[in-house]
PDB file of N, CA and C in Angstrom:
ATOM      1  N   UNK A   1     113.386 112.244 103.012  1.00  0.00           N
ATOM      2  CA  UNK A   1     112.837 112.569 101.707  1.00  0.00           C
ATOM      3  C   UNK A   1     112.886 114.100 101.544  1.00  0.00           C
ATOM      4  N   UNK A   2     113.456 114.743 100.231  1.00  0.00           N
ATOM      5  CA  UNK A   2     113.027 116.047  99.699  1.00  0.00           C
ATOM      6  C   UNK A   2     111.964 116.536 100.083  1.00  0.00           C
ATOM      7  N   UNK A   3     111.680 117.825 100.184  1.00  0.00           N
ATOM      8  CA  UNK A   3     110.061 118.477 100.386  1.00  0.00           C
ATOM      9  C   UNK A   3     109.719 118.524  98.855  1.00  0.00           C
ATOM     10  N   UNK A   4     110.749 118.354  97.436  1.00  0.00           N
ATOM     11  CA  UNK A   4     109.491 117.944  96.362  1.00  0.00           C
ATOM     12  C   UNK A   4     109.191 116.350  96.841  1.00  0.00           C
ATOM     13  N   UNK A   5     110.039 115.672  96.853  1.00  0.00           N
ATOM     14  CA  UNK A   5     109.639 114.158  96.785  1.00  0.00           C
ATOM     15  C   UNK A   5     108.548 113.707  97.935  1.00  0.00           C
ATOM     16  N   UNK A   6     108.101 114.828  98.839  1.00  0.00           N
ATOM     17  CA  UNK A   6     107.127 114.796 100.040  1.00  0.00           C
ATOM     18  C   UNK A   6     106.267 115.040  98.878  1.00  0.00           C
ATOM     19  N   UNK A   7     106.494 116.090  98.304  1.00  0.00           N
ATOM     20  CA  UNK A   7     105.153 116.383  97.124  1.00  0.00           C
ATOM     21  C   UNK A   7     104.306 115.188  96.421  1.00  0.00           C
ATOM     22  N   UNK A   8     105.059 114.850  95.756  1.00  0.00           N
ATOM     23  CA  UNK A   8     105.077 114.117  94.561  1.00  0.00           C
ATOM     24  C   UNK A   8     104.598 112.894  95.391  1.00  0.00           C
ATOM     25  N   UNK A   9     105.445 112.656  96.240  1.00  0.00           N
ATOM     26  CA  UNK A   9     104.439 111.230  97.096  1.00  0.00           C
ATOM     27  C   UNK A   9     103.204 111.381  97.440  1.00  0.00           C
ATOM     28  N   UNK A  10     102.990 112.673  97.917  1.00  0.00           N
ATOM     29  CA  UNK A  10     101.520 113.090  98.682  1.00  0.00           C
ATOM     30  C   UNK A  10     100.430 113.139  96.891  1.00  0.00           C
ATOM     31  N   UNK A  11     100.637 113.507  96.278  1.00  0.00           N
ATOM     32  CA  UNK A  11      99.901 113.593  94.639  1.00  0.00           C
ATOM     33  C   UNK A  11     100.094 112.124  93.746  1.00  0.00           C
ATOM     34  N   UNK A  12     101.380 111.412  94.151  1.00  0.00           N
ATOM     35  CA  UNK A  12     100.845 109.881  94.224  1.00  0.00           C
ATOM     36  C   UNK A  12      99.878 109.246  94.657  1.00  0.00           C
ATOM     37  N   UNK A  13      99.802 109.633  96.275  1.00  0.00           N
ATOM     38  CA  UNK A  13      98.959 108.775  96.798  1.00  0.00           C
ATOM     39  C   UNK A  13      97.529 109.433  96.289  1.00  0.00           C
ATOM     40  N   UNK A  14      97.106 110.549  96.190  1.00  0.00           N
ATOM     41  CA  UNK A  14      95.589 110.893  95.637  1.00  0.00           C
ATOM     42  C   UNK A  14      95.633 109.987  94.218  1.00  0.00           C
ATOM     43  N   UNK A  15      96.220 109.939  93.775  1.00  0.00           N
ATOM     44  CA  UNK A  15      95.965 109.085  92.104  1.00  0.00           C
ATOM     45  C   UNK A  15      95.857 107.951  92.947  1.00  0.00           C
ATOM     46  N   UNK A  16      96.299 107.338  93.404  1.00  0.00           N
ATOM     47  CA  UNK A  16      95.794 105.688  94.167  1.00  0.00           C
ATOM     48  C   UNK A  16      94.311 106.195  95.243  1.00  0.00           C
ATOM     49  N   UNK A  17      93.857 107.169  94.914  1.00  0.00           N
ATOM     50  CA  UNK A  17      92.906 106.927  96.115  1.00  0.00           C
ATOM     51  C   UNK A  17      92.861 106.182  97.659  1.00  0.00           C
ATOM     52  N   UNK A  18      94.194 106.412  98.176  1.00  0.00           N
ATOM     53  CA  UNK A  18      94.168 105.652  99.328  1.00  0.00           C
ATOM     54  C   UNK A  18      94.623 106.593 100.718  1.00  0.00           C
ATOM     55  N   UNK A  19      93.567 106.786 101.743  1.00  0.00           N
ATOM     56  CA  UNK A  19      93.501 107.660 102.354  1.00  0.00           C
ATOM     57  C   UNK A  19      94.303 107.988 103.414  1.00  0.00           C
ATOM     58  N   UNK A  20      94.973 106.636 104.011  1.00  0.00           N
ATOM     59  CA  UNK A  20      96.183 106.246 104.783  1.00  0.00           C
ATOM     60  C   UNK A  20      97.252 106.853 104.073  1.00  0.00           C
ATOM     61  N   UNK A  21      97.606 106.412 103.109  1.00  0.00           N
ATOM     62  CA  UNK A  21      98.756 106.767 102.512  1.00  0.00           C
ATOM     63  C   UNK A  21      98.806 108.464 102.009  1.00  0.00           C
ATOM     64  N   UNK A  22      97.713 108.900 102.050  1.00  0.00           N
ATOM     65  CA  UNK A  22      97.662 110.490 101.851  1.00  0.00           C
ATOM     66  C   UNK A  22      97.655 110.975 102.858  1.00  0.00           C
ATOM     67  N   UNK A  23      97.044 110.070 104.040  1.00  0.00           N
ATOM     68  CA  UNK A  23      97.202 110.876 105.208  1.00  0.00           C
ATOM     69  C   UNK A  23      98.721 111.228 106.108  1.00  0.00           C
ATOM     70  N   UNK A  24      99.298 109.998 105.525  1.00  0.00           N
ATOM     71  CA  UNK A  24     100.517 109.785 105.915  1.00  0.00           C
ATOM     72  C   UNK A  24     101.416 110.833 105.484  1.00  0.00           C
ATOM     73  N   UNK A  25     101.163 111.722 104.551  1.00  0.00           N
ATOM     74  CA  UNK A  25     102.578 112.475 104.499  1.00  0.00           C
ATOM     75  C   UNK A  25     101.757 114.269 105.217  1.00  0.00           C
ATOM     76  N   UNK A  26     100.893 114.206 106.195  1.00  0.00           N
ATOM     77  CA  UNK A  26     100.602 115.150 106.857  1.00  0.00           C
ATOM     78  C   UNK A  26     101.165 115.383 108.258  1.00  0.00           C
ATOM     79  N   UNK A  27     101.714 116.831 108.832  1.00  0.00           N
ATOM     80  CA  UNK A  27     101.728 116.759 109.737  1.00  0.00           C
ATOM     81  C   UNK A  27     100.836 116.810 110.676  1.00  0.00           C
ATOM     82  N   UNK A  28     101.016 116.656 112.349  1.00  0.00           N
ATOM     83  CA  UNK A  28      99.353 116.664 112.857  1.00  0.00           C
ATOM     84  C   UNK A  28      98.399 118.196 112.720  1.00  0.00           C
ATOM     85  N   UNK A  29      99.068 119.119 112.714  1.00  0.00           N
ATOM     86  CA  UNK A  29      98.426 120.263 112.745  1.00  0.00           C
ATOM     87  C   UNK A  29      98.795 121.267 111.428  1.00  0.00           C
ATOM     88  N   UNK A  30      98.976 120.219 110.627  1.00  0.00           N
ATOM     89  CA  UNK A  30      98.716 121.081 109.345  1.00  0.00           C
ATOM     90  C   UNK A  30      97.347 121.615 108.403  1.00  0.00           C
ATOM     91  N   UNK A  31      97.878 122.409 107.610  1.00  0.00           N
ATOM     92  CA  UNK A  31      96.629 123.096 107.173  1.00  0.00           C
ATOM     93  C   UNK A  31      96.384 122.462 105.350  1.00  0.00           C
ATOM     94  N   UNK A  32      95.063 122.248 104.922  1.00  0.00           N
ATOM     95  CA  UNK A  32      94.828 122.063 103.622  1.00  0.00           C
ATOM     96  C   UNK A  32      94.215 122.967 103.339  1.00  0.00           C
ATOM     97  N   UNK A  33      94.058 124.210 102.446  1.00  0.00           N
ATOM     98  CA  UNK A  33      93.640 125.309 101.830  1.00  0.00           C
ATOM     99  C   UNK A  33      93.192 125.366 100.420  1.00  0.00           C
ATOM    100  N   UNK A  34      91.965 124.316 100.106  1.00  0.00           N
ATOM    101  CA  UNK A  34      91.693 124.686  98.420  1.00  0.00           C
ATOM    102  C   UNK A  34      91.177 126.152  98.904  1.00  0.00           C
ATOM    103  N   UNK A  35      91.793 127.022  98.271  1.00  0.00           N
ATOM    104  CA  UNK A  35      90.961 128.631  98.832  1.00  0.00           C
ATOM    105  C   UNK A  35      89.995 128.805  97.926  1.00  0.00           C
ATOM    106  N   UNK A  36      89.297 128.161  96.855  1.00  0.00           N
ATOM    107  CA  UNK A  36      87.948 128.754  96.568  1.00  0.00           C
ATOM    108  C   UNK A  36      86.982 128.531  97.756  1.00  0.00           C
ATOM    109  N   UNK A  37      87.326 127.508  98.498  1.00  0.00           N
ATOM    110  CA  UNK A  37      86.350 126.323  99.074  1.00  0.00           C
ATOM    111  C   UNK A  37      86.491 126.263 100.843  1.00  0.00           C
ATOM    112  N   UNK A  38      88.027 126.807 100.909  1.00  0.00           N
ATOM    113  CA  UNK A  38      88.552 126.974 102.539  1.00  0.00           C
ATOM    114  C   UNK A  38      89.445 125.897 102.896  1.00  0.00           C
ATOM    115  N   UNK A  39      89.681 126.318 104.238  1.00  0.00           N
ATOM    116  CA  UNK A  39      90.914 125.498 104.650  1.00  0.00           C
ATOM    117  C   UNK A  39      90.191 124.236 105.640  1.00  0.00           C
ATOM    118  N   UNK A  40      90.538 123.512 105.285  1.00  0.00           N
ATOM    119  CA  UNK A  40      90.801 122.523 106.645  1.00  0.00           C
ATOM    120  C   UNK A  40      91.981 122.261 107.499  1.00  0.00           C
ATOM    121  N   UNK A  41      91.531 122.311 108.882  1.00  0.00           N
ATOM    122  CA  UNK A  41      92.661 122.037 109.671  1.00  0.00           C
ATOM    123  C   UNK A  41      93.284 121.188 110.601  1.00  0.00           C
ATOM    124  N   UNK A  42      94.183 120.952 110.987  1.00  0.00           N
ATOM    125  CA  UNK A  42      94.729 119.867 111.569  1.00  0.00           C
ATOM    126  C   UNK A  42      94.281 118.324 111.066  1.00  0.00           C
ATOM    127  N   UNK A  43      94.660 116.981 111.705  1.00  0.00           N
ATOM    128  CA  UNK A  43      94.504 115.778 110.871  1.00  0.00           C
ATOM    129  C   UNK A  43      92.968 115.487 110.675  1.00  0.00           C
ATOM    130  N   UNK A  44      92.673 115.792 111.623  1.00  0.00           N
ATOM    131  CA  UNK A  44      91.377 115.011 111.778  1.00  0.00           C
ATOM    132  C   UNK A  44      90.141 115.939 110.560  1.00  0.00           C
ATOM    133  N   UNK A  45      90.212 117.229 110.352  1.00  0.00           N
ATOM    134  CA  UNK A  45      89.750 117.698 109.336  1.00  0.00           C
ATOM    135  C   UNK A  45      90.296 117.536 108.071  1.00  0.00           C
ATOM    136  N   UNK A  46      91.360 117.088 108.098  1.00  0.00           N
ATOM    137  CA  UNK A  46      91.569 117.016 106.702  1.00  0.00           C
ATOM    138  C   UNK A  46      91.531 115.658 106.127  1.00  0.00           C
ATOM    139  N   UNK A  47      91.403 114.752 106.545  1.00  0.00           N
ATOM    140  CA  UNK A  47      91.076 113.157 106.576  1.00  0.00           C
ATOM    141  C   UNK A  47      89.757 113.608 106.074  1.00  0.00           C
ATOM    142  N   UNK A  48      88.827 113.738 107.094  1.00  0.00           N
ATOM    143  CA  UNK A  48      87.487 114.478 106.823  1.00  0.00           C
ATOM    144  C   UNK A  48      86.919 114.739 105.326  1.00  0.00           C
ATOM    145  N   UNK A  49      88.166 115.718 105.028  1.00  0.00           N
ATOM    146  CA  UNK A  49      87.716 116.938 103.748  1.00  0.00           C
ATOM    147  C   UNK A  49      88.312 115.718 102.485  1.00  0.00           C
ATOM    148  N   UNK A  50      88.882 115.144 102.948  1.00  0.00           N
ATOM    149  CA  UNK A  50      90.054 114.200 101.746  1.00  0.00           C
ATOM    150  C   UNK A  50      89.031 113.051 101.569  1.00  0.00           C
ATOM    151  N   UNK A  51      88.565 112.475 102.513  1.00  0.00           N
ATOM    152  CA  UNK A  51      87.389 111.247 102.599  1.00  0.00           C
ATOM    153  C   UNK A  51      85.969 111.719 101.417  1.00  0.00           C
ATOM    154  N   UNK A  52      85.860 113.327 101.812  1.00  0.00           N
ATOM    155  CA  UNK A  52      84.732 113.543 101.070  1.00  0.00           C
ATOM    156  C   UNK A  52      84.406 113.675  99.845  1.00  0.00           C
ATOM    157  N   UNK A  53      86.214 114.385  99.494  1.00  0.00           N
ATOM    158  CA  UNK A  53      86.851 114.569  97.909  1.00  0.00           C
ATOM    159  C   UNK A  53      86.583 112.784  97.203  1.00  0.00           C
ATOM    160  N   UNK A  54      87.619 111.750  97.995  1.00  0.00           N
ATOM    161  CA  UNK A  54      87.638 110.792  97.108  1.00  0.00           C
ATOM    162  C   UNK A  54      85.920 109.752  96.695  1.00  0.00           C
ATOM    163  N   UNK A  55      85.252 110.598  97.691  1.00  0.00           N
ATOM    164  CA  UNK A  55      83.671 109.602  97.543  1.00  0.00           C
ATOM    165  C   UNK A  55      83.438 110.080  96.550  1.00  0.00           C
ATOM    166  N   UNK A  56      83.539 111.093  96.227  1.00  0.00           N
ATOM    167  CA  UNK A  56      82.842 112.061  94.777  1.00  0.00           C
ATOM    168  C   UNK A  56      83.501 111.641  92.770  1.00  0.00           C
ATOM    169  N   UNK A  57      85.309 111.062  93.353  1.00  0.00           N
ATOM    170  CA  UNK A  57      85.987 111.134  92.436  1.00  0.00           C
ATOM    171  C   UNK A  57      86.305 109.654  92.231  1.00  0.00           C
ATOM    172  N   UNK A  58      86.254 109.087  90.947  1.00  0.00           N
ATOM    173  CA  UNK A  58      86.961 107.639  90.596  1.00  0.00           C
ATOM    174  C   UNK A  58      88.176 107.189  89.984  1.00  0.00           C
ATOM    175  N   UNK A  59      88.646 108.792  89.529  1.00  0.00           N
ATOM    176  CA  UNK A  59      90.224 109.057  89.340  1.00  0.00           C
ATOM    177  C   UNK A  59      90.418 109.522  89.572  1.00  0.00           C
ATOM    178  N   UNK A  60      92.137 110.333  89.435  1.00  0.00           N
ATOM    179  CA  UNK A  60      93.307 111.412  89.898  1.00  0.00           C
ATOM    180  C   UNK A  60      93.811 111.163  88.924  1.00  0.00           C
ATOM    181  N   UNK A  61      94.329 112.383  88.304  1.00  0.00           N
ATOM    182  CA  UNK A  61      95.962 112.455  88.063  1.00  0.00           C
ATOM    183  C   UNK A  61      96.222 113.728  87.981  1.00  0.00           C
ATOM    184  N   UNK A  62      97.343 114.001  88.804  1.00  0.00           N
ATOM    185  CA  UNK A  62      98.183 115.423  88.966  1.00  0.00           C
ATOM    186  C   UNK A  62      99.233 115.402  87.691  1.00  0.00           C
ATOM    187  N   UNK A  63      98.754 116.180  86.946  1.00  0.00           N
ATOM    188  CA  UNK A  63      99.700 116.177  85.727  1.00  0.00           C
ATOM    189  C   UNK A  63     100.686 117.494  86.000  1.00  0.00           C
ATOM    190  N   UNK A  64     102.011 117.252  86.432  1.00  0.00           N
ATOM    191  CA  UNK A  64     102.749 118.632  86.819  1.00  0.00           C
ATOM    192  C   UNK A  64     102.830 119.121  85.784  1.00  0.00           C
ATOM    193  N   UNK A  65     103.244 120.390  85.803  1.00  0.00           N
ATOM    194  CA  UNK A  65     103.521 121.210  84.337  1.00  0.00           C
ATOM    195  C   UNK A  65     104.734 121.874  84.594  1.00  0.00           C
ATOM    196  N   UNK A  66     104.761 122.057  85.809  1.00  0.00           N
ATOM    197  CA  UNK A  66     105.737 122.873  86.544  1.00  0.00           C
ATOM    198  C   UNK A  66     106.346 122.694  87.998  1.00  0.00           C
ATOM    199  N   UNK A  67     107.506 122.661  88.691  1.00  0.00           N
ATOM    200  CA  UNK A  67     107.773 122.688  89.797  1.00  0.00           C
ATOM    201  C   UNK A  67     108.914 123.242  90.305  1.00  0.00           C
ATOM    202  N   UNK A  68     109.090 123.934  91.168  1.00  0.00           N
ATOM    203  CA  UNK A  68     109.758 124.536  92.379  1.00  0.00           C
ATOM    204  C   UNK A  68     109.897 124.421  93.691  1.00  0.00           C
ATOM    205  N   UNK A  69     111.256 124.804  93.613  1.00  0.00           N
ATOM    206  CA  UNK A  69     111.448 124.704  95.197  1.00  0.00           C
ATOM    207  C   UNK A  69     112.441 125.240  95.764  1.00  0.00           C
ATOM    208  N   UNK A  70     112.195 125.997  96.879  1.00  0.00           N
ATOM    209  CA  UNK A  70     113.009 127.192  97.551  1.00  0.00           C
ATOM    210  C   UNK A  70     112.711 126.459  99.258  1.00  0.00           C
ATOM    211  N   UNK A  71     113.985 126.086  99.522  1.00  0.00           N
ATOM    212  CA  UNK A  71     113.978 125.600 101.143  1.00  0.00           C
ATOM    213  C   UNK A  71     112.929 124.543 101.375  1.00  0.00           C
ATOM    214  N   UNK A  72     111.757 124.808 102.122  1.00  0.00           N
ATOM    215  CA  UNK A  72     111.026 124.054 102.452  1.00  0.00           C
ATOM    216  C   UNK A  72     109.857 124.191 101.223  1.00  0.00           C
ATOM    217  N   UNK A  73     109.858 124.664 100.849  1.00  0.00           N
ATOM    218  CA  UNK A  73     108.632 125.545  99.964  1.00  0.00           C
ATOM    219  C   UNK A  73     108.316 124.525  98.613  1.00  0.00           C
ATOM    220  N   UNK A  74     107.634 123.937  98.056  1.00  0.00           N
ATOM    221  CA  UNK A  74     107.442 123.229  96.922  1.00  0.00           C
ATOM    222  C   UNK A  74     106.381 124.125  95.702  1.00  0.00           C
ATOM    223  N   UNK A  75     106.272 125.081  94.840  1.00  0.00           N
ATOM    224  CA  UNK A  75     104.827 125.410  93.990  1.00  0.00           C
ATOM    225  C   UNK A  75     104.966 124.600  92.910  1.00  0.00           C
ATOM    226  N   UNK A  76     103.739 123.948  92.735  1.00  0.00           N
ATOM    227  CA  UNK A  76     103.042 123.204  91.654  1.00  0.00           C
ATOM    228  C   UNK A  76     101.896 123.862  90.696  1.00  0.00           C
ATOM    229  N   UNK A  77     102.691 124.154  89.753  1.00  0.00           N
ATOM    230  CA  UNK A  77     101.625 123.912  88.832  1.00  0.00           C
ATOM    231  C   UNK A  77     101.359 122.887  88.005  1.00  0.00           C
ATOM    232  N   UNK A  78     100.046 122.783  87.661  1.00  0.00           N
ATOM    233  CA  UNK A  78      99.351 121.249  87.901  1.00  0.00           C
ATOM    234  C   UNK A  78      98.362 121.302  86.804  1.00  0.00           C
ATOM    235  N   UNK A  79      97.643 120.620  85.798  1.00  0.00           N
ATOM    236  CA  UNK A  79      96.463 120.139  85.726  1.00  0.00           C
ATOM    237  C   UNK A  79      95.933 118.517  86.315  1.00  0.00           C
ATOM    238  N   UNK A  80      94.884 118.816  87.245  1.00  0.00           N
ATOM    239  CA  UNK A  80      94.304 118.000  88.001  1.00  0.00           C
ATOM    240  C   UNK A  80      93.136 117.074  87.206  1.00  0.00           C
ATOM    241  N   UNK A  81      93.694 116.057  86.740  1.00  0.00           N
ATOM    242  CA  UNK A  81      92.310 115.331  86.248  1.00  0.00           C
ATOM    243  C   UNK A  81      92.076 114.250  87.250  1.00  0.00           C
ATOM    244  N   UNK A  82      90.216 114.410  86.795  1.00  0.00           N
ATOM    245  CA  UNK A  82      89.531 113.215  87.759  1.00  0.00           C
ATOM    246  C   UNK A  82      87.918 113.026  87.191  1.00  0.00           C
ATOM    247  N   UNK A  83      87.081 112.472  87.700  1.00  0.00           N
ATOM    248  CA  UNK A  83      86.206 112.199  87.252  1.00  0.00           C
ATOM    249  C   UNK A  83      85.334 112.374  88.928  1.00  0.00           C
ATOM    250  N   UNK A  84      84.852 113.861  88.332  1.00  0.00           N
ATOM    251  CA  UNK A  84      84.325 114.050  89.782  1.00  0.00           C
ATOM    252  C   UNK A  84      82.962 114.279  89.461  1.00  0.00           C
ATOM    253  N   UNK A  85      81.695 113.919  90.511  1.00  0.00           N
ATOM    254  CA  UNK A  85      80.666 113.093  90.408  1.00  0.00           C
ATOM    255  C   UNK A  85      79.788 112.667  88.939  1.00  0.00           C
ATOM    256  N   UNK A  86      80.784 111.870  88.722  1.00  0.00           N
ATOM    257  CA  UNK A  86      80.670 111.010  87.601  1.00  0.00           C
ATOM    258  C   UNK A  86      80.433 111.752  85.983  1.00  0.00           C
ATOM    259  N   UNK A  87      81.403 113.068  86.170  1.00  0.00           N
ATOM    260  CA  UNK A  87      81.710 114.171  84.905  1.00  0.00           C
ATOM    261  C   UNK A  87      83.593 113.875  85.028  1.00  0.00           C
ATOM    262  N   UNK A  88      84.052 114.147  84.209  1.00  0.00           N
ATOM    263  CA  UNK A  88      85.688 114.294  83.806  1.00  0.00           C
ATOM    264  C   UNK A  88      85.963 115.630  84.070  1.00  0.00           C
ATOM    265  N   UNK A  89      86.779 116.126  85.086  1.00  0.00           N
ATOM    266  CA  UNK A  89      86.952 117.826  85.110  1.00  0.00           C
ATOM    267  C   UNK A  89      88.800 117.680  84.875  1.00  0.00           C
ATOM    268  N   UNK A  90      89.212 119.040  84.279  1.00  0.00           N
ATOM    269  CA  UNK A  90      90.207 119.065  84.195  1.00  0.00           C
ATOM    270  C   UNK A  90      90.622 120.284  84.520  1.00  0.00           C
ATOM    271  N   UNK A  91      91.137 120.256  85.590  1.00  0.00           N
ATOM    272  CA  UNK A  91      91.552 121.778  86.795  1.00  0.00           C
ATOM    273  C   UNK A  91      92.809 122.385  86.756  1.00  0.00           C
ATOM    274  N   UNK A  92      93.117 123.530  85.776  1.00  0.00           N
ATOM    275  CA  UNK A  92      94.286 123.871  86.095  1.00  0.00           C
ATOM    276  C   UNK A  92      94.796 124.658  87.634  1.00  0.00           C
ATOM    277  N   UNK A  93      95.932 124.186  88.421  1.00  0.00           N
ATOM    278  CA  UNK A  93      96.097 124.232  89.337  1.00  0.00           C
ATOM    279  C   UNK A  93      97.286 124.873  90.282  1.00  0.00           C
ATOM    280  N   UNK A  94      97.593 126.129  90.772  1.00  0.00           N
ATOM    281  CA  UNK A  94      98.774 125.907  91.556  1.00  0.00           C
ATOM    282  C   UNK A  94      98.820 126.313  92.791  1.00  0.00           C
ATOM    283  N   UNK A  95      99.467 124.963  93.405  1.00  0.00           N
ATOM    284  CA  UNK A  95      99.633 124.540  94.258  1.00  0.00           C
ATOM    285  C   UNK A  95     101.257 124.968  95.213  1.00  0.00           C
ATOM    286  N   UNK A  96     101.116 125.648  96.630  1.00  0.00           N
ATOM    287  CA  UNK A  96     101.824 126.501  97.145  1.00  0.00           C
ATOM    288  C   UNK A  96     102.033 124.965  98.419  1.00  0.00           C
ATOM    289  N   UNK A  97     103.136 124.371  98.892  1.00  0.00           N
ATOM    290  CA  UNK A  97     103.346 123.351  99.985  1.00  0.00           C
ATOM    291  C   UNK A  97     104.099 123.435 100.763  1.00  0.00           C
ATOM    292  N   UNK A  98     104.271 123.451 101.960  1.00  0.00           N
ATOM    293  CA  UNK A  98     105.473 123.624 103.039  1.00  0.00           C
ATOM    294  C   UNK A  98     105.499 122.540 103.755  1.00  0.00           C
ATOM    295  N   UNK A  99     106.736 121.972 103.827  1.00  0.00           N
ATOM    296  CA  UNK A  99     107.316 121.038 103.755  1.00  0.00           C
ATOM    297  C   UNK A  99     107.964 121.133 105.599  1.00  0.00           C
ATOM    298  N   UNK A 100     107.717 120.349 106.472  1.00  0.00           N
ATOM    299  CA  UNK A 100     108.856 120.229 107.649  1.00  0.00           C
ATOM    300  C   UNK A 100     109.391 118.975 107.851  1.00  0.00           C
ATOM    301  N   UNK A 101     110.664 118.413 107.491  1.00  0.00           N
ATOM    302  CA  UNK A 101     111.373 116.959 107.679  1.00  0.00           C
ATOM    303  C   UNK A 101     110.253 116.425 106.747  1.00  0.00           C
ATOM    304  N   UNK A 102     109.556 115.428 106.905  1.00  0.00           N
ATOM    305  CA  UNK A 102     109.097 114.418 105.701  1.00  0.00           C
ATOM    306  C   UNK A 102     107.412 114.747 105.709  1.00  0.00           C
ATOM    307  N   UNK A 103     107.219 115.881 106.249  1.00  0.00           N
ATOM    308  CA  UNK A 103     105.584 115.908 106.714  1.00  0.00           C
ATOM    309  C   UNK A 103     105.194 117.305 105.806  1.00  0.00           C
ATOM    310  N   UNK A 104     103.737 117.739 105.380  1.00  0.00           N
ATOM    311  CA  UNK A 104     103.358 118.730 104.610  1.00  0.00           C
ATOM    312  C   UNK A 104     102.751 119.132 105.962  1.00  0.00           C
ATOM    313  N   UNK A 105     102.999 120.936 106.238  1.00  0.00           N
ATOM    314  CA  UNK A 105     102.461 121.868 106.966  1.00  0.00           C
ATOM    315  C   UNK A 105     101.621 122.293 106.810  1.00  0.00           C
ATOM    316  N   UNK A 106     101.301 122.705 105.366  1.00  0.00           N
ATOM    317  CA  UNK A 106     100.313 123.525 105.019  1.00  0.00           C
ATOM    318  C   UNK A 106     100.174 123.326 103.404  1.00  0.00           C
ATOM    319  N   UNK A 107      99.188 123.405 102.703  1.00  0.00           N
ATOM    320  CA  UNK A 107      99.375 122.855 101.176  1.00  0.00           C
ATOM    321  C   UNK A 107      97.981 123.763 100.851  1.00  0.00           C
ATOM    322  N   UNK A 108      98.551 125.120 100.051  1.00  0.00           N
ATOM    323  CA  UNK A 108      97.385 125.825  99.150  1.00  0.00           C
ATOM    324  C   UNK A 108      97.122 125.602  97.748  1.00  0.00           C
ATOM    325  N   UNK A 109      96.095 125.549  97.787  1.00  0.00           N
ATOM    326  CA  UNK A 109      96.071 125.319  95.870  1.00  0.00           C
ATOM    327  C   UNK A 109      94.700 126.575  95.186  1.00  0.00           C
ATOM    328  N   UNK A 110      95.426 127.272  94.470  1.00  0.00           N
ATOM    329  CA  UNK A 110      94.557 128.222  93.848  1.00  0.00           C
ATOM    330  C   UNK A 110      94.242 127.474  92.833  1.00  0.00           C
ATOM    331  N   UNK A 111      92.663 128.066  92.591  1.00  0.00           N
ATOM    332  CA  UNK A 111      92.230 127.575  91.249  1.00  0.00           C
ATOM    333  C   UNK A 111      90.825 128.364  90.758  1.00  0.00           C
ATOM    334  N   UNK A 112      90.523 128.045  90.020  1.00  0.00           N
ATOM    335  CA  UNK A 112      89.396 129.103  89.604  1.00  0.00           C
ATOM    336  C   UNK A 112      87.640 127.998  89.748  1.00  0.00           C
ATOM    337  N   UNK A 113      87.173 127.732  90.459  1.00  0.00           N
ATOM    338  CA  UNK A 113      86.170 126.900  90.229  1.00  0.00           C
ATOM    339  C   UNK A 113      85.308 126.934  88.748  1.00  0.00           C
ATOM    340  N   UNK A 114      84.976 127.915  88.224  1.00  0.00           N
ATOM    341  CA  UNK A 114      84.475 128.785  87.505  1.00  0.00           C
ATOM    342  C   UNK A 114      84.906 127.886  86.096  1.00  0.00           C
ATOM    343  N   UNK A 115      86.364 127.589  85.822  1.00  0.00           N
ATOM    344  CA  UNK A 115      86.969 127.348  84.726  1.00  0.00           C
ATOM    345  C   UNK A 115      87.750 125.410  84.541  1.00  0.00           C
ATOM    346  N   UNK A 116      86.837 124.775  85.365  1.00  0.00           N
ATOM    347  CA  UNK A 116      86.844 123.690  85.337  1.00  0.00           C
ATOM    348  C   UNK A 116      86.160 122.962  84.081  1.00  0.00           C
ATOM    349  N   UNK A 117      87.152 122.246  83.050  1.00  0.00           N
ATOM    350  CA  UNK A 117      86.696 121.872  82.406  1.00  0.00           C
ATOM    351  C   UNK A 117      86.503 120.247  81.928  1.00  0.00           C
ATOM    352  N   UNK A 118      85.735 119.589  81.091  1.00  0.00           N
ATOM    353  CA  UNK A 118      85.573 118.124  80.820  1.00  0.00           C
ATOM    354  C   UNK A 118      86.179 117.870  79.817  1.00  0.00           C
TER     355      UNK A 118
END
């Protein structure tokens, strides 16, 4: 698979809420970086941090707006809708991913907490 189509699968599976299948396109010692909020690292934290996201949320959808890709490198820009603890937020988002063979290394997403809207 492409390192976008690693993307796009990995932002599939958050719209299905299913934690296997999100976990699945991680490598073991990769990094997740919402940087308002920090990184989590390797699998077992980010299962963790991903478990805690979907208890809070009853949808997803990664609405791309934009995408790139240079080698391994994927940036997304994104608005992120979901319905997080039981409000509608709509997060504009971009998202920085590195890609090795079919697995995500590291996946940053800037965003402004501040400017989350319903």
């Amino acid at each position: 698979m492409s390192p976008e189509g690693v993307v796009r699968a990995e932002l599939a599976a958050w719209g299905r809420r299913n934690i296997d299948e999100i976990m699945s396109h991680y490598a073991p010692d990769a990094v997740w970086d919402n940087v308002p909020l920090g990184p989590a690292t390797g699998y077992d934290e980010i299962r963790k941090a991903s478990e805690d996201f979907l208890a809070r949320m009853t949808t997803f959808e990664a609405e791309i707006v934009n995408i790139a890709t240079n080698g391994n490198v994927v940036l997304t820009e994104r608005i992120d809708h979901t319905d997080f603890d039981g409000a509608p937020v709509r997060a504009r988002v971009m998202g920085a991913f590195e890609v090795e063979g079919d697995k995500i290394t590291a996946w940053r997403d800037y965003f402004d907490l501040g400017s989350h809207t319903g």
